[in-house]
Protein backbone atom coordinates (compact mmCIF):
# COMPACT_ATOMS: atom_id res chain seq x y z
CA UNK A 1 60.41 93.15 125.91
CA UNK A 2 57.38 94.76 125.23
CA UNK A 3 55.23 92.84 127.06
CA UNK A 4 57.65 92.68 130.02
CA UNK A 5 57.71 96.41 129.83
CA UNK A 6 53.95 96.59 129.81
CA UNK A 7 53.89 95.13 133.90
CA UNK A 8 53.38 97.51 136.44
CA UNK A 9 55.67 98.38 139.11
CA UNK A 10 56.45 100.53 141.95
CA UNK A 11 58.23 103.18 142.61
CA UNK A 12 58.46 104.91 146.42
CA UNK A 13 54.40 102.86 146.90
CA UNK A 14 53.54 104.31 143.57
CA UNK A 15 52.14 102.33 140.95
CA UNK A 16 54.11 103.23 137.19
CA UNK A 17 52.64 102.11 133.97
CA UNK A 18 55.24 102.32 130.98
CA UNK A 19 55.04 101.19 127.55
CA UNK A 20 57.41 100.97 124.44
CA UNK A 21 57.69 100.32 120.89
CA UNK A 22 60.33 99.20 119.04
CA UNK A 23 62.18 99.54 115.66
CA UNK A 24 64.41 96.30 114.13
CA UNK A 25 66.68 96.61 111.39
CA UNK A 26 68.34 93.10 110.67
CA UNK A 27 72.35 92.75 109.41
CA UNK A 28 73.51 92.66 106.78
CA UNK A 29 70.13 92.65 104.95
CA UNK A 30 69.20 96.00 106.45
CA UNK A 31 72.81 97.98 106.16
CA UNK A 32 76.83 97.20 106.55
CA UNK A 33 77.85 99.33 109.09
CA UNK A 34 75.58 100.53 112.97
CA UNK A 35 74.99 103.76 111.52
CA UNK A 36 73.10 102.33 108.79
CA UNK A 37 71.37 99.90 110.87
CA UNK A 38 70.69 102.96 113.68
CA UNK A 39 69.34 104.96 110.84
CA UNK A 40 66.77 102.44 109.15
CA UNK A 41 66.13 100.72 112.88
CA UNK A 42 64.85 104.30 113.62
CA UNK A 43 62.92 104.45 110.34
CA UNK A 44 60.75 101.05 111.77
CA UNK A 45 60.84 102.78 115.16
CA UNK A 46 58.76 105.35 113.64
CA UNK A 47 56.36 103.22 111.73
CA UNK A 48 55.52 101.05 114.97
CA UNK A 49 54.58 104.27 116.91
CA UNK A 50 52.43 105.62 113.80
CA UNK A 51 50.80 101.87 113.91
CA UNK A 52 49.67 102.77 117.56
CA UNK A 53 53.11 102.55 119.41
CA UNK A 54 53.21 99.15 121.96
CA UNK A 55 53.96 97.78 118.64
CA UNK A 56 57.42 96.80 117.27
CA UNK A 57 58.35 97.03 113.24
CA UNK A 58 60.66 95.65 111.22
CA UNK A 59 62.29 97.59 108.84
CA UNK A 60 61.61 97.50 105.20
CA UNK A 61 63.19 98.71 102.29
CA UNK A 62 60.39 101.14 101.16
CA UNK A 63 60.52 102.96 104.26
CA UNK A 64 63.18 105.02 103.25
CA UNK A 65 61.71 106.32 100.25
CA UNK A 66 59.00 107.03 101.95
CA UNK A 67 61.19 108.75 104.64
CA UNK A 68 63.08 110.93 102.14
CA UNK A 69 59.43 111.76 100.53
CA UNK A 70 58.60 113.31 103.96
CA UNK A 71 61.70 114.90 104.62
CA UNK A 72 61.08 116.89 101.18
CA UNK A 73 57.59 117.19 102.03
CA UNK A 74 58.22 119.14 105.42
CA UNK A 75 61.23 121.31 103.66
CA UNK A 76 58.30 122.57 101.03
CA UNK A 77 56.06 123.02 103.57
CA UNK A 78 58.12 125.52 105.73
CA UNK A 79 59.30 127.07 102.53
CA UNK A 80 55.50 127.53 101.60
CA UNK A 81 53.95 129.96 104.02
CA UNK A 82 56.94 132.39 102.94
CA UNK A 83 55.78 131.90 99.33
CA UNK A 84 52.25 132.88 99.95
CA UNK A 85 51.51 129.33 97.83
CA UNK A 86 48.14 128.94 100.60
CA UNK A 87 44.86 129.77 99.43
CA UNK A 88 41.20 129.18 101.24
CA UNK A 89 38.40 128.11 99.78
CA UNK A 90 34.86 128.44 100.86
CA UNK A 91 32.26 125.90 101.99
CA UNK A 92 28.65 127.16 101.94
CA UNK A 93 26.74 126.52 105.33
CA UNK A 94 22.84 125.95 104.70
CA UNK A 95 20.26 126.90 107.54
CA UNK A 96 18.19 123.68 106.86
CA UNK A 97 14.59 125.67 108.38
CA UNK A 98 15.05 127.78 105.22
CA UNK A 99 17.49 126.35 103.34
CA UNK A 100 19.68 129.90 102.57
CA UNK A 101 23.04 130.35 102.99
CA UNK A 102 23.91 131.16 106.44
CA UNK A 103 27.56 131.27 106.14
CA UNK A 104 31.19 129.56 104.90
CA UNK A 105 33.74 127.40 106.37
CA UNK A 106 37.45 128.41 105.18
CA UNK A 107 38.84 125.63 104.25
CA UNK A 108 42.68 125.40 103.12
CA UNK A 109 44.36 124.16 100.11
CA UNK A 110 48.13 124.25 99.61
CA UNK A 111 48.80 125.11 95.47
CA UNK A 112 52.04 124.02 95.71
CA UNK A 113 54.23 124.38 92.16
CA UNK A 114 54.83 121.42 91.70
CA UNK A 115 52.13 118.72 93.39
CA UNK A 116 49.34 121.00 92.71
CA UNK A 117 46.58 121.16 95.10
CA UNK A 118 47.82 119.21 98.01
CA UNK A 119 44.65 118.49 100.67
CA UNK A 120 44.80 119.33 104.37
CA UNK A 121 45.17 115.89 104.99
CA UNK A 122 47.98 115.33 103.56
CA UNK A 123 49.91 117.84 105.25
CA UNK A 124 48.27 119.25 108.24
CA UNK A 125 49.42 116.37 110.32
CA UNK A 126 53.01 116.79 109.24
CA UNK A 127 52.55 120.90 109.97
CA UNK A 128 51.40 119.89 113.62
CA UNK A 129 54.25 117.59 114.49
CA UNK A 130 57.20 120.21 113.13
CA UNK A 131 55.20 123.24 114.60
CA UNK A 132 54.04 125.30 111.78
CA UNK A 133 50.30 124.42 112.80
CA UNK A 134 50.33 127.77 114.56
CA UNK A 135 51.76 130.47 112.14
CA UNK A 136 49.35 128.99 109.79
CA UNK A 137 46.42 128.94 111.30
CA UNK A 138 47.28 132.32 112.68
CA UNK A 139 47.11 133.00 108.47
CA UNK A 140 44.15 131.49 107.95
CA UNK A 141 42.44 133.35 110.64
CA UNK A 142 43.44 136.65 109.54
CA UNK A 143 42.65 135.88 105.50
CA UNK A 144 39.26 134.50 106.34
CA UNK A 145 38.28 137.62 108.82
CA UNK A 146 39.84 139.12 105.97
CA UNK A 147 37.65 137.94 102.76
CA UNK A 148 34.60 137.77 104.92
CA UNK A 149 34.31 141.35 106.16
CA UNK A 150 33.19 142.16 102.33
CA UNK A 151 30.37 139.72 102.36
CA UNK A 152 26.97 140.41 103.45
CA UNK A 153 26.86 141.42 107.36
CA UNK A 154 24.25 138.50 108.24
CA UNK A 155 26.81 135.73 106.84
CA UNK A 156 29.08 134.41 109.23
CA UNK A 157 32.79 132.76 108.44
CA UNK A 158 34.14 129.44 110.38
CA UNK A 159 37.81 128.68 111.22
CA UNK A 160 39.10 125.37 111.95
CA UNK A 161 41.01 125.28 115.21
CA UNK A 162 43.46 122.18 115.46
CA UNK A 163 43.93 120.64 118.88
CA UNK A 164 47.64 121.33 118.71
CA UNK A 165 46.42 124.97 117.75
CA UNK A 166 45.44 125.11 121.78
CA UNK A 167 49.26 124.78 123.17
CA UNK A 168 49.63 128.40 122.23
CA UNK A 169 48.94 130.49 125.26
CA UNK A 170 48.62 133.19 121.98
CA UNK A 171 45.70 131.94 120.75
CA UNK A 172 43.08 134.45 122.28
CA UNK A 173 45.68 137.52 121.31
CA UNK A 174 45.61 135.98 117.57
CA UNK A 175 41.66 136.15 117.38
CA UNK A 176 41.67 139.60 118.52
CA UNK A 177 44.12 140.62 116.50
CA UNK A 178 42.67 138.95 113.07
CA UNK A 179 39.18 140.76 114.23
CA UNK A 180 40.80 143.79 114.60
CA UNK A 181 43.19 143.90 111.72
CA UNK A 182 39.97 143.17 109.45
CA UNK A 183 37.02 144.96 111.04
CA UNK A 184 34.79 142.09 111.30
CA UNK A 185 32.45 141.78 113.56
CA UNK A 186 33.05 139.13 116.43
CA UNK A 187 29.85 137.52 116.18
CA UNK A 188 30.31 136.74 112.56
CA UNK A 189 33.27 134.59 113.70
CA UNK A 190 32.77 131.32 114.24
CA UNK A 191 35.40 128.90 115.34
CA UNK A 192 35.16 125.08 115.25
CA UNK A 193 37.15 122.73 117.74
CA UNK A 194 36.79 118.75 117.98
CA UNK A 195 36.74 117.08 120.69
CA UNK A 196 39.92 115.98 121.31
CA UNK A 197 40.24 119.80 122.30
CA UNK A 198 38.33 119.26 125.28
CA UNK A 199 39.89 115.85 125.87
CA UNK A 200 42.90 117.37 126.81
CA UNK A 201 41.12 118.32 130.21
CA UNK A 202 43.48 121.35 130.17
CA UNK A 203 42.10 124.86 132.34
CA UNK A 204 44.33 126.53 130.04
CA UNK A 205 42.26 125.26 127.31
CA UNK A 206 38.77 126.05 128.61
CA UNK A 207 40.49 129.33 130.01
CA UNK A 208 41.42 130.45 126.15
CA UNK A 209 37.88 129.01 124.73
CA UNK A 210 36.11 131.33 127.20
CA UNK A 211 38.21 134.28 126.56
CA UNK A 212 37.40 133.76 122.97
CA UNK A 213 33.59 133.28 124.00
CA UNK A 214 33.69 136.51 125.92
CA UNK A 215 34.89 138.28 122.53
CA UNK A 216 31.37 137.61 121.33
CA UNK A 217 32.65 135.07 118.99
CA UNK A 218 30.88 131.83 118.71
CA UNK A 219 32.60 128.29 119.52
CA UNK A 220 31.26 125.64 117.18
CA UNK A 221 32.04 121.60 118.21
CA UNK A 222 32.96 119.86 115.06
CA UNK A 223 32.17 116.93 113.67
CA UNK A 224 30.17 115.51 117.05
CA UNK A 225 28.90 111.89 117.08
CA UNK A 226 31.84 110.69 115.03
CA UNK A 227 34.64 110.32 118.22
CA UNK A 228 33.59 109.69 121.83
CA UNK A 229 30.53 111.71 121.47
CA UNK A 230 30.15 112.28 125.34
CA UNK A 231 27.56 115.07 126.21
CA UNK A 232 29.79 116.01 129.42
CA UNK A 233 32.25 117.18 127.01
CA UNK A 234 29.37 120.02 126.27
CA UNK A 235 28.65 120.35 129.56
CA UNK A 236 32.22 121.16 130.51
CA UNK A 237 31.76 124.32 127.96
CA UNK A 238 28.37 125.18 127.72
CA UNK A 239 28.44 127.55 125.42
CA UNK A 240 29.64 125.34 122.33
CA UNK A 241 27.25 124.39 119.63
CA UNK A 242 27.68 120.88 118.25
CA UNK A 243 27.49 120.12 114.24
């Protein structure tokens, strides 16, 4: 099926591409009754798309631990913005010519009461696919415009931006109004993007990064060299900085 699915074909002289991935649950090994078998053929569904979707998955009987463990995960995760229960920490930035302290990176940690520290990696995917990536980075903006306006005025503070960050039409609006609410200084705002940002070959996107460069704040390109590392993703924003 998949493979069948993968041939082009035409519609009204147009070429279509399509793809698919599929989830198998097996009876009576995998559940009694169709709802059962619906509900764990779904689970595999899932893990064959996270596996690079063209894929297909059977299911197995961990999955749905691992399900329910993500299900609990996401209802903590809504319920933790509410609860104050993030917290940033700060990464110094060296100048390497003299090898002071230039500025920090905010980085987020989730103290949640009963994990403990959970890492950004471990739930900042989950926060982009249900939609809570924006209210919290909106939070993270403010707090770190925040905290930084009491530091030193030649030490600047960088925000993460996520790519999914850049499907608010907001965004611009939320920079001005963390700059504003705080009193810092646009120029000691840094913001860091990756390039999957500019992947999305969006004008919205470079629209928003160049209202946000015309704020005076500076546009930092994460993490460059480790992706597809193509200098015309520079040159289609000129004014970002790579680290």
């Amino acid at each position: 099926m998949i493979e069948t699915l993968l041939e082009p074909f035409e519609v009204h002289g147009h070429q279509v591409v399509i793809g698919t991935s599929i989830g198998i649950a097996m009876a009576p090994t995998d559940g009694g009754d169709p709802d059962q078998l619906l509900r764990n053929a779904d689970m595999a569904l899932y893990r064959a798309k996270a596996n690079g979707r063209g894929n297909y998955h059977f299911f197995q009987s961990e999955m749905d631990a691992q399900m329910q463990e993500r299900r609990r995960l996401e209802l903590d995760l809504r319920k933790a913005l509410v609860a104050n229960e993030f917290e940033l920490y700060y990464q110094p930035l060296i100048e390497i010519a003299s090898g002071a302290v230039c500025g920090f990176e905010a980085l987020i940690r989730w103290n949640h009461p009963e994990r403990g520290i959970v890492n950004p990696d471990n739930f900042i995917p989950v926060a982009e696919e249900i939609g809570l990536i924006v209210p919290l980075g909106e939070w993270v903006l403010r707090q770190a415009c925040k905290d930084a306006v009491g530091w030193p005025a030649n030490i600047t503070v960088a925000v993460n931006l996520s790519a999914a960050q850049f499907r608010n039409p907001m965004l611009a609006l939320s920079v001005v109004s963390a700059l504003g609410q705080s009193g810092l200084a646009a120029s000691r705002l840094e913001l860091e993007i990756t390039e999957s940002v500019l992947l999305q070959d969006d004008r919205a996107v470079l629209d928003t990064l160049h209202q946000i460069r015309d704020l005076g704040v500076r546009i930092c390109m994460d993490d460059f060299g480790t992706g597809y590392s193509s200098l015309s993703y520079l040159r289609s924003f000129r004014s970002a900085r790579s680290r």
